[in-house]
N, C-alpha and C. Protein backbone atom coordinates (compact mmCIF):
# COMPACT_ATOMS: atom_id res chain seq x y z
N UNK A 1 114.93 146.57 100.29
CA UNK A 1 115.68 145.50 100.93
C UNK A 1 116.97 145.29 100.13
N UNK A 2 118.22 145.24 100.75
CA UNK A 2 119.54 144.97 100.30
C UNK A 2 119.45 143.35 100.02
N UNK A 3 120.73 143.35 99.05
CA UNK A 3 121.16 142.27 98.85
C UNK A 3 121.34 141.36 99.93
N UNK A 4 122.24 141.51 100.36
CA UNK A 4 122.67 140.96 101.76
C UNK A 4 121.14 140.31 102.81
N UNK A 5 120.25 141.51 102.64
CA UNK A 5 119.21 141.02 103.48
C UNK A 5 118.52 139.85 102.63
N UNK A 6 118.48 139.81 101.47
CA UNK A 6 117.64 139.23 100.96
C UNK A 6 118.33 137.50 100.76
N UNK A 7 119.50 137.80 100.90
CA UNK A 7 120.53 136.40 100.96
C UNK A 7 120.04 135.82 101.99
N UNK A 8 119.74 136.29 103.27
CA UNK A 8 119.96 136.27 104.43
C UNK A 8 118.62 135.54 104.60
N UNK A 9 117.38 136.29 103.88
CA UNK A 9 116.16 136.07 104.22
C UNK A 9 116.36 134.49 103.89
N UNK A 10 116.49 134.14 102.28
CA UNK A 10 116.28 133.31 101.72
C UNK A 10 117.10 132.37 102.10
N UNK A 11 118.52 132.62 102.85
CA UNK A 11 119.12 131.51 103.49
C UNK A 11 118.24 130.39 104.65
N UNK A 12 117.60 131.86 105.62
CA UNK A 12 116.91 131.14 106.49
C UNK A 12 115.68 130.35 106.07
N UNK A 13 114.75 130.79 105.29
CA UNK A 13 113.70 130.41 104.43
C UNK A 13 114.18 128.95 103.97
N UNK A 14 115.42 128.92 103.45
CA UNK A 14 115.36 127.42 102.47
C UNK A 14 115.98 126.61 103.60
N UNK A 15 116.36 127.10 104.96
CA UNK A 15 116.34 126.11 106.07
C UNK A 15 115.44 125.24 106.57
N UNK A 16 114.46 126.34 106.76
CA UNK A 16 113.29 126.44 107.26
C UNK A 16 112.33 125.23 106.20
N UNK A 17 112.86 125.29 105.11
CA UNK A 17 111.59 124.54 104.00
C UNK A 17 112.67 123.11 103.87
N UNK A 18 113.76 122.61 104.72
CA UNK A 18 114.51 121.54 104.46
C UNK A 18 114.64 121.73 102.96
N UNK A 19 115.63 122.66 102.36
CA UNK A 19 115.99 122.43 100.98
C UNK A 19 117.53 122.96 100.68
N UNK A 20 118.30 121.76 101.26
CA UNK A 20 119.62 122.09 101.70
C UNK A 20 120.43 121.86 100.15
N UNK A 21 119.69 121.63 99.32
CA UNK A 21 120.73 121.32 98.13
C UNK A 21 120.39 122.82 97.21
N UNK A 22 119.29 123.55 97.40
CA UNK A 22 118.63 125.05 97.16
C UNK A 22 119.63 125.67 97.64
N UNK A 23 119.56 125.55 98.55
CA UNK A 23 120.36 126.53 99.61
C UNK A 23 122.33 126.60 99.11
N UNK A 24 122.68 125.47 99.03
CA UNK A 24 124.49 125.27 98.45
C UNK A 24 124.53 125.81 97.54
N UNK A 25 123.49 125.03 96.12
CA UNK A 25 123.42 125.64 94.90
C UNK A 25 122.98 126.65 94.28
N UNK A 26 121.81 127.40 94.97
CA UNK A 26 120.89 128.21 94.15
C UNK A 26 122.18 129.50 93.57
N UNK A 27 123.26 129.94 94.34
CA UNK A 27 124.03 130.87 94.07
C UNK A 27 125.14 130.73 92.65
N UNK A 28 125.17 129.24 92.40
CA UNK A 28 126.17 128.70 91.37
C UNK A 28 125.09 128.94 90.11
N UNK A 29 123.91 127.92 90.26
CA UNK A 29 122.74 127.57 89.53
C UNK A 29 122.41 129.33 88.88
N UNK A 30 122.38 130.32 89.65
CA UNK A 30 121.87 131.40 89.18
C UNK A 30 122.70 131.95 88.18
N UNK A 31 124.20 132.38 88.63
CA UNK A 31 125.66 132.38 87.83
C UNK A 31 125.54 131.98 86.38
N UNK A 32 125.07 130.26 86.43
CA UNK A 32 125.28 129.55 85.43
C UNK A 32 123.80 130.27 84.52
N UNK A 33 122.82 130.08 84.85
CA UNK A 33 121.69 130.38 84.47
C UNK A 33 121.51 131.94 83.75
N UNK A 34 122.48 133.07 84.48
CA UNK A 34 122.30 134.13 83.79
C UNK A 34 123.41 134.51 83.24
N UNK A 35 124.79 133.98 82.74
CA UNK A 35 125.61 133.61 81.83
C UNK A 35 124.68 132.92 80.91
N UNK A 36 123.78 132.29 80.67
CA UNK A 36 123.45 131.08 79.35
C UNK A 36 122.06 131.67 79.27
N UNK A 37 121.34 132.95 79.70
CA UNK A 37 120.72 133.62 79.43
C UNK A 37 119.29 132.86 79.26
N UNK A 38 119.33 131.98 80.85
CA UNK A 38 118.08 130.89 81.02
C UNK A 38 116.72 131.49 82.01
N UNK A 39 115.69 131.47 81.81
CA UNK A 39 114.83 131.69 82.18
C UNK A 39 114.42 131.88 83.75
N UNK A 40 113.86 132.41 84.84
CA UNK A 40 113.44 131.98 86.14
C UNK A 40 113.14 130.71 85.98
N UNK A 41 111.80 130.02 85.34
CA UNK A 41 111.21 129.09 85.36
C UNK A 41 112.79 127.75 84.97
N UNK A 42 113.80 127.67 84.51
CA UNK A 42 114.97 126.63 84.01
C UNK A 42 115.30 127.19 85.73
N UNK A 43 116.03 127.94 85.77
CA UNK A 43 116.49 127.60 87.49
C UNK A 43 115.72 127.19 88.32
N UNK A 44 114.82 127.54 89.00
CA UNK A 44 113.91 126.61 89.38
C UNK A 44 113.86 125.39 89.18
N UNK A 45 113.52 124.90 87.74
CA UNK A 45 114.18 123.64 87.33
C UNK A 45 114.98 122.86 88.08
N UNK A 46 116.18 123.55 87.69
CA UNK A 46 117.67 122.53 87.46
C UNK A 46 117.48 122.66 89.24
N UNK A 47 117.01 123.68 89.96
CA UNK A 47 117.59 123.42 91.51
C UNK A 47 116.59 122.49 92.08
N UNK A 48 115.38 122.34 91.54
CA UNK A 48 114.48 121.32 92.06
C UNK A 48 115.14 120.08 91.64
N UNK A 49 115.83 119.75 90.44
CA UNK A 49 116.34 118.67 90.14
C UNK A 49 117.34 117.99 90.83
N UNK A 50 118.13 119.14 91.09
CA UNK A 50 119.42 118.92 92.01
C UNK A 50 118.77 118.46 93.46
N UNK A 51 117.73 119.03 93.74
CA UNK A 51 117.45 118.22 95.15
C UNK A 51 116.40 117.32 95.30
N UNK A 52 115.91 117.11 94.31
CA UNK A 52 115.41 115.42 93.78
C UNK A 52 116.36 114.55 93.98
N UNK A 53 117.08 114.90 93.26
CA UNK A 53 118.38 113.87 93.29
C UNK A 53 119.22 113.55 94.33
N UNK A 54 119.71 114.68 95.22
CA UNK A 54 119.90 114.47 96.47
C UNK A 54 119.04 113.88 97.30
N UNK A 55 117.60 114.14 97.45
CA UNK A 55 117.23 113.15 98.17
C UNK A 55 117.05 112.02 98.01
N UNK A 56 116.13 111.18 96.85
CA UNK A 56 116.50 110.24 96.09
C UNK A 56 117.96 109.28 96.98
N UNK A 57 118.90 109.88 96.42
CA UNK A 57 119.99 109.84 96.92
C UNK A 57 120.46 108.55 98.33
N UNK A 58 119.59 110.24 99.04
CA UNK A 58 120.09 109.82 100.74
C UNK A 58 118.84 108.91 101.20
N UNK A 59 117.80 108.47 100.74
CA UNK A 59 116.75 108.02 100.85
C UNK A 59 116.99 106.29 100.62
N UNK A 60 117.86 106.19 99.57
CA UNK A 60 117.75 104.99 99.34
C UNK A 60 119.43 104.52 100.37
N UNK A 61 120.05 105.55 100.74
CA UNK A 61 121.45 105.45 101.79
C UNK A 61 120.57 104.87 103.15
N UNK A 62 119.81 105.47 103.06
CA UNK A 62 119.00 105.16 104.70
C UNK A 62 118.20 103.50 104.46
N UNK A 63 117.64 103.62 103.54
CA UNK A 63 116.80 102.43 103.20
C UNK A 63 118.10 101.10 103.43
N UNK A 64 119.30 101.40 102.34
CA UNK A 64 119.82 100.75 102.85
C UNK A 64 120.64 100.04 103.77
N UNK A 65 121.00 101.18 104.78
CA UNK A 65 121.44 100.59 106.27
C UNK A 65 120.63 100.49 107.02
N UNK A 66 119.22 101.13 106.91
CA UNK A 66 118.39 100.20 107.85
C UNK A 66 117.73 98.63 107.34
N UNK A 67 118.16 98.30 106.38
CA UNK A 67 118.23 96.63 105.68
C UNK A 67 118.85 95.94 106.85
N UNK A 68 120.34 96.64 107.05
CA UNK A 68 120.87 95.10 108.16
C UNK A 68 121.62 94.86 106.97
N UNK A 69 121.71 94.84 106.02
CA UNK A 69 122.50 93.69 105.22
C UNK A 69 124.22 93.16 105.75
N UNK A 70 124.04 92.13 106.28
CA UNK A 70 125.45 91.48 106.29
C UNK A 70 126.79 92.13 105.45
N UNK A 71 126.68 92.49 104.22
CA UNK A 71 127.44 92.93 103.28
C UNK A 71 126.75 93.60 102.20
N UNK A 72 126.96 94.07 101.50
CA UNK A 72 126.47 94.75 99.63
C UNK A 72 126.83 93.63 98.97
N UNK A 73 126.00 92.92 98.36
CA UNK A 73 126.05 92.36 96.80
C UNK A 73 125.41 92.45 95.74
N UNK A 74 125.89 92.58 94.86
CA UNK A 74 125.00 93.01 94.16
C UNK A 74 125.07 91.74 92.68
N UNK A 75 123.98 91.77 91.51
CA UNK A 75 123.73 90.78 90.71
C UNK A 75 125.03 90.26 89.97
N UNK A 76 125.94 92.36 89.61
CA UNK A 76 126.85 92.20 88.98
C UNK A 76 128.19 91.26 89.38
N UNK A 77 128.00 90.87 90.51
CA UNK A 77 128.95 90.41 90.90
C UNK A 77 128.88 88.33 91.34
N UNK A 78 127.55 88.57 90.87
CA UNK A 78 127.20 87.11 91.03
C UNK A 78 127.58 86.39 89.77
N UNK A 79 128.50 84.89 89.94
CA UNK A 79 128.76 84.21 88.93
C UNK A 79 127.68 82.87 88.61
N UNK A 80 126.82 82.89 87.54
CA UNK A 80 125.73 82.71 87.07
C UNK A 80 126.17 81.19 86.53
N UNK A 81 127.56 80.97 86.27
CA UNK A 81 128.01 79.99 85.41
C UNK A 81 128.42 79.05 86.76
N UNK A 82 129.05 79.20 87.69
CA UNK A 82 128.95 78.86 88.92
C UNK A 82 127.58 77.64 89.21
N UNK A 83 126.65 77.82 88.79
CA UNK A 83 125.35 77.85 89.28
C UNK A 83 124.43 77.32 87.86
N UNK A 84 124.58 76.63 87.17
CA UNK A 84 123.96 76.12 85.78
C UNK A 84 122.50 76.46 85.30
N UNK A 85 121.97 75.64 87.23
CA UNK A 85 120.90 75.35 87.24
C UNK A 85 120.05 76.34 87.66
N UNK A 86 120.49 77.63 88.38
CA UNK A 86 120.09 79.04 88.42
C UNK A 86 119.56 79.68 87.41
N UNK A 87 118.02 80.17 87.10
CA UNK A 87 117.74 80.28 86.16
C UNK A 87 117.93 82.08 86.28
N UNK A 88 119.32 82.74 85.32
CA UNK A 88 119.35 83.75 85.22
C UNK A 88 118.46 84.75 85.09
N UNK A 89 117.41 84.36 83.89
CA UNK A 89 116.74 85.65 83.71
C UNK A 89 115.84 85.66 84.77
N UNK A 90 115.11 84.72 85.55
CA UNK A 90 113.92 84.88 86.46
C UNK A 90 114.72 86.23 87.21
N UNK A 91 116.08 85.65 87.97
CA UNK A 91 116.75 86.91 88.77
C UNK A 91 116.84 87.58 88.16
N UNK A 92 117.01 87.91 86.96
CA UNK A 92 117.29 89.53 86.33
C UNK A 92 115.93 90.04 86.27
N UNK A 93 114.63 89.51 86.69
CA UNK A 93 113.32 90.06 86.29
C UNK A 93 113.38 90.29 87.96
N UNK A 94 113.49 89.30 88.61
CA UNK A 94 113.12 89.55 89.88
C UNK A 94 113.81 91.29 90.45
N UNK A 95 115.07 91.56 89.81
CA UNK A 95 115.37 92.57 90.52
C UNK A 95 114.98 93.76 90.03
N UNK A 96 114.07 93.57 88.39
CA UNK A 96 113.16 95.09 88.69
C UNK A 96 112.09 95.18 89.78
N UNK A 97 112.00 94.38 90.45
CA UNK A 97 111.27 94.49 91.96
C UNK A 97 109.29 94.03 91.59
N UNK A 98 108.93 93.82 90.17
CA UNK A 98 107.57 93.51 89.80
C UNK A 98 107.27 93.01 90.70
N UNK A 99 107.58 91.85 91.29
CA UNK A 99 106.96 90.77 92.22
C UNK A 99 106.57 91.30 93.55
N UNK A 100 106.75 93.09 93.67
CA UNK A 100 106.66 93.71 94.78
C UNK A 100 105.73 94.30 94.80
N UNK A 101 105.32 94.82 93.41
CA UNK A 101 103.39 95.53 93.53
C UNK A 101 102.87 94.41 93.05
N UNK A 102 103.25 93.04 92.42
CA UNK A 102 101.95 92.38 92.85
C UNK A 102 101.95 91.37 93.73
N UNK A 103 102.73 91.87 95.03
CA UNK A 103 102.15 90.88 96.03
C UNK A 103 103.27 89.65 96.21
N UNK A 104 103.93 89.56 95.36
CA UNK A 104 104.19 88.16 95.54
C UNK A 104 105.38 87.38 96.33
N UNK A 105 105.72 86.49 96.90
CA UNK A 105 106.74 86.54 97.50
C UNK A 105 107.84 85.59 96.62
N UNK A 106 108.98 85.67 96.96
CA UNK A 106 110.26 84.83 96.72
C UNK A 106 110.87 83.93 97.84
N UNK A 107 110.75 82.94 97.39
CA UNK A 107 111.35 81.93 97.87
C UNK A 107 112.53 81.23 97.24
N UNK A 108 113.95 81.33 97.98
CA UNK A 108 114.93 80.37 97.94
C UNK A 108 115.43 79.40 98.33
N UNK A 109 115.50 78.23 97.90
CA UNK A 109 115.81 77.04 98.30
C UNK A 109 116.96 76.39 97.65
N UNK A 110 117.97 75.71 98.46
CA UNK A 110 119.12 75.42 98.26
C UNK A 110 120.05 75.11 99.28
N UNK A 111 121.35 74.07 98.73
CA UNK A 111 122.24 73.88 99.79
C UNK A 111 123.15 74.95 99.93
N UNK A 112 123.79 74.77 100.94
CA UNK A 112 124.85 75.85 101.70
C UNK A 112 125.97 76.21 100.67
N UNK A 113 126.05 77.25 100.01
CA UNK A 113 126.97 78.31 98.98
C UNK A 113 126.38 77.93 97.68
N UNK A 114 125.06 77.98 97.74
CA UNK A 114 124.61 78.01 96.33
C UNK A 114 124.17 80.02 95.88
N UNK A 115 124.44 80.70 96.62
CA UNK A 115 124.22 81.78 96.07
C UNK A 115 122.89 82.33 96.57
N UNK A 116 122.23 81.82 97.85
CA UNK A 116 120.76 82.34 98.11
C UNK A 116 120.77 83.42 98.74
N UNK A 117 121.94 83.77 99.77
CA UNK A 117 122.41 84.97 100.50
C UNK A 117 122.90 86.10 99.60
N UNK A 118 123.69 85.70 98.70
CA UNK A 118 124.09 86.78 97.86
C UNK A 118 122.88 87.31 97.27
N UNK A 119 121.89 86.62 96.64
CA UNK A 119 120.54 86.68 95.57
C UNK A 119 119.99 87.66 96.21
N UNK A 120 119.40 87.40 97.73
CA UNK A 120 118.26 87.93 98.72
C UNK A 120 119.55 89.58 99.08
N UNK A 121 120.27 89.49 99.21
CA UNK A 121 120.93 90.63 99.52
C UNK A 121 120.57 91.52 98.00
N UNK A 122 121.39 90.82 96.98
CA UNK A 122 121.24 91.87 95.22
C UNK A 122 119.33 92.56 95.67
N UNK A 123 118.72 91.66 95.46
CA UNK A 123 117.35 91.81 95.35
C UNK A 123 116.70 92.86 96.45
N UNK A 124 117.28 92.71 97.82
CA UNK A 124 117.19 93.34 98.43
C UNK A 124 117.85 95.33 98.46
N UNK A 125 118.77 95.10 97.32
CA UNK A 125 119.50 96.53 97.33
C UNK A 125 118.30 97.31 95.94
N UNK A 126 117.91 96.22 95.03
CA UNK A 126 117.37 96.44 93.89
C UNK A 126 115.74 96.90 94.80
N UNK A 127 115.29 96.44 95.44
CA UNK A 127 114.23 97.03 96.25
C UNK A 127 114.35 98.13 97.24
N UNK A 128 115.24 98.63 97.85
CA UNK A 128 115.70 99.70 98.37
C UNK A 128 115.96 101.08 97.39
N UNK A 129 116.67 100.60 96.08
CA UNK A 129 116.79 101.38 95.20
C UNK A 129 115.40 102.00 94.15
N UNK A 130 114.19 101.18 94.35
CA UNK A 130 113.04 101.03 93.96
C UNK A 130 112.29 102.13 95.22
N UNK A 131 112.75 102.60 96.17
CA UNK A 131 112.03 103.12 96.59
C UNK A 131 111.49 102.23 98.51
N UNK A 132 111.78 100.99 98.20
CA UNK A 132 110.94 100.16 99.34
C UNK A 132 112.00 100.33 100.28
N UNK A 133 111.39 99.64 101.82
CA UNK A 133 111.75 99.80 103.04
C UNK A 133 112.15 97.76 102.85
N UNK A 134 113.23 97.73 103.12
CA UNK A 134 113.71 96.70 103.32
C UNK A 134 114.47 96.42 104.74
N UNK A 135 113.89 94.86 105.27
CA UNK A 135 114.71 94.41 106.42
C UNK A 135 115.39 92.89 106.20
N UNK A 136 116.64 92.95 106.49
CA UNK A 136 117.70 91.32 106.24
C UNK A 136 117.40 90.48 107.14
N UNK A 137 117.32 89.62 106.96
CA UNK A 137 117.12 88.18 108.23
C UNK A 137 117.69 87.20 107.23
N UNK A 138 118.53 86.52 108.18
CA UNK A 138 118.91 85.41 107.77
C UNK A 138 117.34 84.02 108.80
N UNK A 139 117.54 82.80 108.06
CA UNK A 139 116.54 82.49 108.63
C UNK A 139 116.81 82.07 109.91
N UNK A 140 117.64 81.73 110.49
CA UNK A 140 118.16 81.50 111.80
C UNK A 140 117.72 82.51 112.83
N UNK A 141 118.18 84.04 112.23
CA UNK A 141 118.30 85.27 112.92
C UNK A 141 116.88 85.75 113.08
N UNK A 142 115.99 85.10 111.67
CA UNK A 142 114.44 85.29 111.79
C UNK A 142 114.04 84.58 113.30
N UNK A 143 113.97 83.57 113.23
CA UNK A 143 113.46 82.66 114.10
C UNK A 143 113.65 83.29 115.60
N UNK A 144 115.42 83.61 116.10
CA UNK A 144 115.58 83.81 117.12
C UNK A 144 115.13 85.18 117.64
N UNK A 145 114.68 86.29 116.39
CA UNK A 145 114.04 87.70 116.65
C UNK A 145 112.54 87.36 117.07
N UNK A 146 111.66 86.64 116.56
CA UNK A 146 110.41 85.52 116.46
C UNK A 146 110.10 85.31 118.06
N UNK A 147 111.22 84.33 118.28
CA UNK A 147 111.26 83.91 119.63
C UNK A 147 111.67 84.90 121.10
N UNK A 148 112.49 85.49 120.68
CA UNK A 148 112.58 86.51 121.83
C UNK A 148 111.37 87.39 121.53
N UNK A 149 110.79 88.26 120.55
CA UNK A 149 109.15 88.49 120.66
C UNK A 149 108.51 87.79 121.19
N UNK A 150 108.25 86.30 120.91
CA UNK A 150 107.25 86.24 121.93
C UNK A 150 107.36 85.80 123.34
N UNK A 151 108.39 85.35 123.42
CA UNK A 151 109.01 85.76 125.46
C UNK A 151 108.81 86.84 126.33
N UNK A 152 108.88 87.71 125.40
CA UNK A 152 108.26 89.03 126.01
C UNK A 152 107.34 89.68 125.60
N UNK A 153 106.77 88.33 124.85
CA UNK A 153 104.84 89.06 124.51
C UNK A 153 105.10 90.65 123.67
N UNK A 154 106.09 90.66 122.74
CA UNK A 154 105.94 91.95 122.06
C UNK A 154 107.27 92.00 120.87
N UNK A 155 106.61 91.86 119.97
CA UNK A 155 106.70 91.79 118.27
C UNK A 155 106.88 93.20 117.43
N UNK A 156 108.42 93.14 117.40
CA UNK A 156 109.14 94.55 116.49
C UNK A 156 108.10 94.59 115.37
């Protein structure tokens, strides 16, 4: 079997196995790999890594536009001093996402521009980025999704 065929094979093959970041790179990755006089088993490696990472990636891209989020905010951009009585670190714990394997929920309470929309959005990107399936509701927008479910007897 020629070169060419064997490009060819393995082009279609890494279609076929959805491994589109294999497929761009494996030809650079090999280059680099037998210039630096690296093993089969290191390429393999580095190209499984490379498409870890790509998916990873696009995984948490999807997670987060199917959120809904109104906008991106994120913690870094929240002013903490603004807000006295906001107890910083709880939110900086809350957004390694713990409160999500054990169960627990978050609740915000507060008047209008105290920062609860921005919070539930950060927290919400910090759980997307964790891996989870996140959806945005404002509570208004809850209620009226609620109510048109049950008008028509059937619940997204």
């Amino acid at each position: 079997m020629s070169g060419g065929d064997i490009s060819v094979l393995l082009s279609h093959h890494l279609k076929a196995l959805k491994l589109p970041v294999f497929l761009r790179e494996y030809k650079k990755v090999a280059a680099q790999c037998a210039k630096e006089k690296r093993d089969s088993a290191r390429f393999l490696l580095e190209l499984s890594e490379l498409e870890l990472i790509e998916r990873e990636k696009k995984g948490t891209e999807r997670r987060v536009r199917e959120a809904g989020f109104p906008v991106l905010k994120t913690l870094d951009g929240f002013d903490f001093t603004a807000i006295p009585s906001l107890n910083k670190r709880l939110v900086m714990e809350l957004a390694r996402c713990e409160y999500l394997q054990k169960r627990e929920n978050v609740l915000a309470v507060g008047n209008s521009g105290t920062g609860k929309t921005h919070i539930a959005i950060a927290l919400g990107l910090s759980a997307c980025h964790e891996g989870r399936k996140v959806k945005f509701f404002t509570a208004a927008g809850l209620v009226t999704a609620l109510t048109e479910a049950r008008d028509e007897k059937a619940l997204l």
